[in-house]
PDB file of N, CA and C in Angstrom:
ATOM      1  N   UNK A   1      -6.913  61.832  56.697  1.00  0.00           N
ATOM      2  CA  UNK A   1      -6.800  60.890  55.597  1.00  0.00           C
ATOM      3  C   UNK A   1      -7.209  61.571  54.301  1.00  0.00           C
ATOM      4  N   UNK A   2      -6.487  60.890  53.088  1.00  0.00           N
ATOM      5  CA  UNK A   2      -7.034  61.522  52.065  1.00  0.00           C
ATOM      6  C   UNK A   2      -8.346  61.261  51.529  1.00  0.00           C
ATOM      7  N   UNK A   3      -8.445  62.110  50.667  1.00  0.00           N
ATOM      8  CA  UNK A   3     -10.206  61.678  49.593  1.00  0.00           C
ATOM      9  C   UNK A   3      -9.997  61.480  48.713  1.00  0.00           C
ATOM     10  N   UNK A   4     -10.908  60.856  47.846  1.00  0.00           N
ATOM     11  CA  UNK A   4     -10.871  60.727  46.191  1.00  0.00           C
ATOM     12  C   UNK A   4     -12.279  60.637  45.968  1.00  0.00           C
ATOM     13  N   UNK A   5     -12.278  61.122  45.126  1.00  0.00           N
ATOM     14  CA  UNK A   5     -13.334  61.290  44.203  1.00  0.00           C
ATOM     15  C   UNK A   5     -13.025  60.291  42.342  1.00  0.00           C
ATOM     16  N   UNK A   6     -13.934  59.703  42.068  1.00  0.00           N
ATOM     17  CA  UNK A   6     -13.446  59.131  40.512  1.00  0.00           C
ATOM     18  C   UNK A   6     -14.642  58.768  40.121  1.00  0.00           C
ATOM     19  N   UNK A   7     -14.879  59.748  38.966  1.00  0.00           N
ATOM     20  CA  UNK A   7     -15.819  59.898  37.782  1.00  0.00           C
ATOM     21  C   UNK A   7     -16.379  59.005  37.009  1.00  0.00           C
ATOM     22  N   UNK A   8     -15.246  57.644  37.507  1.00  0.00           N
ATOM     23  CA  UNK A   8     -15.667  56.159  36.874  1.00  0.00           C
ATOM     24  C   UNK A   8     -16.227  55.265  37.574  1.00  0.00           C
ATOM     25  N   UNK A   9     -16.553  55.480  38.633  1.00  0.00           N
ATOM     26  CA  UNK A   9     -17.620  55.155  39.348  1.00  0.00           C
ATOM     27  C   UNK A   9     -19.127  55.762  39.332  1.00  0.00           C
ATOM     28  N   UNK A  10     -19.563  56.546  39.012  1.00  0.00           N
ATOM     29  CA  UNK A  10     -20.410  56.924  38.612  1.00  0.00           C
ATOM     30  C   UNK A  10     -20.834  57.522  36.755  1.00  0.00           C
ATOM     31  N   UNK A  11     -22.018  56.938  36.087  1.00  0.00           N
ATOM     32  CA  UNK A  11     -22.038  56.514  34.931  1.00  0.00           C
ATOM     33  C   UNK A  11     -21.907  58.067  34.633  1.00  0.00           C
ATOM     34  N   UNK A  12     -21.457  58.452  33.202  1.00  0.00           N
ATOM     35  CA  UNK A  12     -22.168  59.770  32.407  1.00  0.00           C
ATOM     36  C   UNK A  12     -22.426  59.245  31.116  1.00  0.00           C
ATOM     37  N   UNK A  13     -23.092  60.487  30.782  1.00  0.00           N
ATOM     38  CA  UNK A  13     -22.738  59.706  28.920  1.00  0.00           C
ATOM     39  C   UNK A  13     -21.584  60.361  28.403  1.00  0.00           C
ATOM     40  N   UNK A  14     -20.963  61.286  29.323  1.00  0.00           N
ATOM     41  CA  UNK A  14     -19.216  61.789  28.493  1.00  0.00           C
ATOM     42  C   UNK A  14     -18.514  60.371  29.097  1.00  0.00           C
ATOM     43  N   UNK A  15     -18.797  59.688  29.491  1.00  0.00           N
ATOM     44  CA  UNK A  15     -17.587  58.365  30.058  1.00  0.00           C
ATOM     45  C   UNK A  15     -17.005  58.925  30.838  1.00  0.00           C
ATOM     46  N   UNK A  16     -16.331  59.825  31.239  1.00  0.00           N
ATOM     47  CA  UNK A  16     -15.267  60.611  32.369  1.00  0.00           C
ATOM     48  C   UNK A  16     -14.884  59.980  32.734  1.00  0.00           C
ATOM     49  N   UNK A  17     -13.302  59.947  32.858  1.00  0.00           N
ATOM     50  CA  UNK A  17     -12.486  59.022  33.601  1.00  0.00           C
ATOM     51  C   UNK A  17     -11.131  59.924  33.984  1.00  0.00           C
ATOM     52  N   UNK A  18     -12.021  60.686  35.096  1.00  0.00           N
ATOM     53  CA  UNK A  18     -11.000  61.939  36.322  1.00  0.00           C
ATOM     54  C   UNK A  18     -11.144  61.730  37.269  1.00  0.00           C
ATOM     55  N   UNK A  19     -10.025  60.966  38.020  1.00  0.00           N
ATOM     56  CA  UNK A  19     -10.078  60.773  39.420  1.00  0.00           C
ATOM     57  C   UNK A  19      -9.421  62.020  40.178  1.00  0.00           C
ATOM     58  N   UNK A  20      -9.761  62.473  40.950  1.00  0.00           N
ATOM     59  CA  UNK A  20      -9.268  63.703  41.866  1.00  0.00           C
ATOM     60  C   UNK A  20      -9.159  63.136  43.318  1.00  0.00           C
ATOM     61  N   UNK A  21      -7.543  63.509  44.238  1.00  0.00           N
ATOM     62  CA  UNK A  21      -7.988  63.211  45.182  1.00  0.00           C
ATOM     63  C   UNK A  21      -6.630  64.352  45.815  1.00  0.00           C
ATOM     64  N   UNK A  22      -6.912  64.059  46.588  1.00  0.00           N
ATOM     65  CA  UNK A  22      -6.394  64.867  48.022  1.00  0.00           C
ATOM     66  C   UNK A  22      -6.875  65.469  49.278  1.00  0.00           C
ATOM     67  N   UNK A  23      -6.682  66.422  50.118  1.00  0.00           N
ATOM     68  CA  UNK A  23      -7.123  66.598  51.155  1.00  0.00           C
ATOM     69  C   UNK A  23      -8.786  66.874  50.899  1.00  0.00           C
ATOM     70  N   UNK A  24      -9.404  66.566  51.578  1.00  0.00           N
ATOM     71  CA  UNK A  24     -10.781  66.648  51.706  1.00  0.00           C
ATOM     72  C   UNK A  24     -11.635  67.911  50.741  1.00  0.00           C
ATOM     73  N   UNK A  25     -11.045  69.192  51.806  1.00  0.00           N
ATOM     74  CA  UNK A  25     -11.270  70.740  50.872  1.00  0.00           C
ATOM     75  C   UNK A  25     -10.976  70.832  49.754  1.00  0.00           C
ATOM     76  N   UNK A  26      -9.670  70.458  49.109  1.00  0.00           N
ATOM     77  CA  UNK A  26      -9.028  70.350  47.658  1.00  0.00           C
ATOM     78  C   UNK A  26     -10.139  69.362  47.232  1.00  0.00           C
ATOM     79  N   UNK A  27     -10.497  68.382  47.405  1.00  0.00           N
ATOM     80  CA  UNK A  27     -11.395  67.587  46.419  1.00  0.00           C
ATOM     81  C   UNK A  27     -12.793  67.599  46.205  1.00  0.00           C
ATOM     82  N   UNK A  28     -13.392  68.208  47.226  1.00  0.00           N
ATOM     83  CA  UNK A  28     -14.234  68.957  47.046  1.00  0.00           C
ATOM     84  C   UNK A  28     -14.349  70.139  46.162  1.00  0.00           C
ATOM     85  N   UNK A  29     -13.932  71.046  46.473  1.00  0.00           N
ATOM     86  CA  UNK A  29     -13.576  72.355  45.709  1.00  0.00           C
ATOM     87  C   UNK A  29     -13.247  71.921  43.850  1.00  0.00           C
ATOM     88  N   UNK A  30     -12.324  70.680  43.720  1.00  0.00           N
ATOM     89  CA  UNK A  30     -12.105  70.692  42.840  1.00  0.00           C
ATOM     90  C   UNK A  30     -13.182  69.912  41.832  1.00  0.00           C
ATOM     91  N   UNK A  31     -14.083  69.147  42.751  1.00  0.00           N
ATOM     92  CA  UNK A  31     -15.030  68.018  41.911  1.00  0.00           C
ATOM     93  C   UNK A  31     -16.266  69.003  42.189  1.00  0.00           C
ATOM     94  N   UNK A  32     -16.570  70.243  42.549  1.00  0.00           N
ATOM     95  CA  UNK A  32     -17.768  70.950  42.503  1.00  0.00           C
ATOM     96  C   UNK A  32     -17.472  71.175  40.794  1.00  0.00           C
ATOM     97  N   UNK A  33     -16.455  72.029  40.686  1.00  0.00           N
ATOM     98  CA  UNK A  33     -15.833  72.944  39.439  1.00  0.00           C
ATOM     99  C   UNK A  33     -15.883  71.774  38.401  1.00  0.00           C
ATOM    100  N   UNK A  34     -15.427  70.649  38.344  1.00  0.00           N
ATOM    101  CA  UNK A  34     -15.381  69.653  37.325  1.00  0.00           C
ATOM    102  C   UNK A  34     -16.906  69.484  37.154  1.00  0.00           C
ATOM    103  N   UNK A  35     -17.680  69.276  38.164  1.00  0.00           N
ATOM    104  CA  UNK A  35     -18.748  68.485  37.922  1.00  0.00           C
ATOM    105  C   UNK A  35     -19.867  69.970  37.113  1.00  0.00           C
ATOM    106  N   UNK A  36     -19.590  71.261  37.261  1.00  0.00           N
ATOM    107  CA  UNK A  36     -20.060  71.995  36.784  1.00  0.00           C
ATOM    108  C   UNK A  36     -19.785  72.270  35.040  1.00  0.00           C
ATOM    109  N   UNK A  37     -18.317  72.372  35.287  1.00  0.00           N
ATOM    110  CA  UNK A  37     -17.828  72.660  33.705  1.00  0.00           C
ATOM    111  C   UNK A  37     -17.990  71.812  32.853  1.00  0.00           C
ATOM    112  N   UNK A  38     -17.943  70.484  33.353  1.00  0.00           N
ATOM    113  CA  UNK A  38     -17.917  69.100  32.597  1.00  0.00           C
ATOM    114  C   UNK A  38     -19.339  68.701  32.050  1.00  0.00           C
ATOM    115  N   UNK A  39     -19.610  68.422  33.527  1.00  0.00           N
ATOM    116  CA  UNK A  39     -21.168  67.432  33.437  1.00  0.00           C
ATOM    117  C   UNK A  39     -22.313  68.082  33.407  1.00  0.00           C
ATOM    118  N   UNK A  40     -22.282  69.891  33.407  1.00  0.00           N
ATOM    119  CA  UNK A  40     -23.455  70.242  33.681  1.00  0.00           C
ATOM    120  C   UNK A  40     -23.947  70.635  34.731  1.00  0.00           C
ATOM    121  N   UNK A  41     -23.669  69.872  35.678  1.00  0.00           N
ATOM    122  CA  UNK A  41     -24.590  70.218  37.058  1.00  0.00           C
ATOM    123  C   UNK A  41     -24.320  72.314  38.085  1.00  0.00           C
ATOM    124  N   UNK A  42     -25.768  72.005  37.949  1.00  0.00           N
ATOM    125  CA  UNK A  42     -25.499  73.549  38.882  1.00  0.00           C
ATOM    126  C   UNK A  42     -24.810  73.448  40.668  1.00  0.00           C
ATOM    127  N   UNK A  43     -24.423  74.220  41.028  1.00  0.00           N
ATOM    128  CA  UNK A  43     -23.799  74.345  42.429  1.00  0.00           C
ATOM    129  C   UNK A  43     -24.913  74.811  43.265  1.00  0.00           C
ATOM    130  N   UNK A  44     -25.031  73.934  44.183  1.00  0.00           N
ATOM    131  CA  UNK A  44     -26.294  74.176  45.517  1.00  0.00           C
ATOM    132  C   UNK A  44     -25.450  73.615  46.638  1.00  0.00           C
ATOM    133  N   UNK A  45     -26.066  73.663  47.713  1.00  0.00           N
ATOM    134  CA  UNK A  45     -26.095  73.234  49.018  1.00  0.00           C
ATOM    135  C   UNK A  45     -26.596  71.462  49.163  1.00  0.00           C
ATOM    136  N   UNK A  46     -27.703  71.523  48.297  1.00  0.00           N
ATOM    137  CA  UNK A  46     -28.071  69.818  48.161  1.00  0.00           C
ATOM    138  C   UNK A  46     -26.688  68.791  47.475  1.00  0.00           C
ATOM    139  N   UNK A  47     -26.151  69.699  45.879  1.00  0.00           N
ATOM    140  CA  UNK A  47     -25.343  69.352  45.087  1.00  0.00           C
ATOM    141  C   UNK A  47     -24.023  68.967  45.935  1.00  0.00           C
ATOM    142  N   UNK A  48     -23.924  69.715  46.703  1.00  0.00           N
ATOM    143  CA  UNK A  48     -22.400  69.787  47.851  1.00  0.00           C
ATOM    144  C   UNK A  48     -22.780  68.625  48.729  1.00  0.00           C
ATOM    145  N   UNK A  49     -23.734  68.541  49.030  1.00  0.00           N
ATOM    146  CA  UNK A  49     -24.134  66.879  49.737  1.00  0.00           C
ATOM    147  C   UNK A  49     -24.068  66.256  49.685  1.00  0.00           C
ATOM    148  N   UNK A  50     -24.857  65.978  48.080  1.00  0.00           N
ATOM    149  CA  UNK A  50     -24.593  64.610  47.548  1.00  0.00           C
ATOM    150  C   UNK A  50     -23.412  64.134  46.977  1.00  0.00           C
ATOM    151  N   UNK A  51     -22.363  65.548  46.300  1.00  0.00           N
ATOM    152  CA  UNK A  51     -20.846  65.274  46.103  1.00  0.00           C
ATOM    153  C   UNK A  51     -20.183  64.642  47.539  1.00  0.00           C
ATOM    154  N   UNK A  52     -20.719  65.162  49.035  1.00  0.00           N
ATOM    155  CA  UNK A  52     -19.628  64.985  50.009  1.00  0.00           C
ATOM    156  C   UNK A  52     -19.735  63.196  50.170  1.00  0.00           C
ATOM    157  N   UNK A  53     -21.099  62.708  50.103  1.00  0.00           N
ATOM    158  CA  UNK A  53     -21.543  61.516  49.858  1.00  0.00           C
ATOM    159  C   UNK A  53     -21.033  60.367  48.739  1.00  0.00           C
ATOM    160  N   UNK A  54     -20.259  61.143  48.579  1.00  0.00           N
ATOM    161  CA  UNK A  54     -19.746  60.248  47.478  1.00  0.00           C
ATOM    162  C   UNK A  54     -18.435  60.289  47.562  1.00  0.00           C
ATOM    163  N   UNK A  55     -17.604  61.051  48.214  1.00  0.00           N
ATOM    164  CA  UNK A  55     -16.001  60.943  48.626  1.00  0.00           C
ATOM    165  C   UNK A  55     -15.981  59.411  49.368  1.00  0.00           C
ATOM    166  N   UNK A  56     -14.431  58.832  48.901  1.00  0.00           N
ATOM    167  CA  UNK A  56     -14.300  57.921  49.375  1.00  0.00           C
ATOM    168  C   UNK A  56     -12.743  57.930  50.258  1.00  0.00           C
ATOM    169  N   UNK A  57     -12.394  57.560  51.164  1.00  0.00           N
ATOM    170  CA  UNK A  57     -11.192  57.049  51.783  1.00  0.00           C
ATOM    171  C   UNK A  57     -10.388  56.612  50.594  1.00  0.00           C
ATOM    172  N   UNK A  58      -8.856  57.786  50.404  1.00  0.00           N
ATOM    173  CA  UNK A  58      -8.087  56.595  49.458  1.00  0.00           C
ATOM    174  C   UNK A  58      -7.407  55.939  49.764  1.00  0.00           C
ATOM    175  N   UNK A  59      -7.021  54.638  49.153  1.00  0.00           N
ATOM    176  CA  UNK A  59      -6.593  53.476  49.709  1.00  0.00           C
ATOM    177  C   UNK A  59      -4.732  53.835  50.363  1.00  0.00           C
ATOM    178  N   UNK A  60      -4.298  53.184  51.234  1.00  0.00           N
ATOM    179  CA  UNK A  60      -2.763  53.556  51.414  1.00  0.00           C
ATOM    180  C   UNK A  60      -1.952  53.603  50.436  1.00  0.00           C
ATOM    181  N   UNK A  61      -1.254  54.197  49.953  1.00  0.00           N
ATOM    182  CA  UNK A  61      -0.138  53.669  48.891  1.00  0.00           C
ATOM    183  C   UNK A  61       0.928  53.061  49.771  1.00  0.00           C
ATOM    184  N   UNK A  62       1.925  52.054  49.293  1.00  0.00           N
ATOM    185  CA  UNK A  62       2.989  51.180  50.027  1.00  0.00           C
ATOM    186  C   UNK A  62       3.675  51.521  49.153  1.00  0.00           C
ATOM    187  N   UNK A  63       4.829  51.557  49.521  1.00  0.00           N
ATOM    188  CA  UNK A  63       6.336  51.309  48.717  1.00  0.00           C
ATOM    189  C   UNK A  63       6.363  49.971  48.497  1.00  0.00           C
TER     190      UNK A  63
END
């Protein structure tokens, strides 16, 4: 199943409003790099945790 990740669920004071989603690895990989360049945050082992903790199931799309 896919992941998403969205930046508007969680507050900043940049507002961010980047949702990223796709396969699990891709959204990970890609919301470490955002959350570094963007928001500041350094890359750890804890940081990768609490990002994986926060992926959500994305919803089905229907035709």
């Amino acid at each position: 199943m896919r992941k998403v990740m969205d930046c508007r669920q969680y507050p900043s004071e940049s507002n961010c409003s980047l949702t990223i989603s796709g396969e699990e690895e891709e959204v990970m990989r890609a919301s470490v790099q955002h959350a570094m360049d963007v928001h500041g945050h350094q890359d750890s082992p804890e940081f990768r945790a609490t990002l994986q903790g926060l992926l959500k199931d994305e919803a089905p799309q229907h035709a």
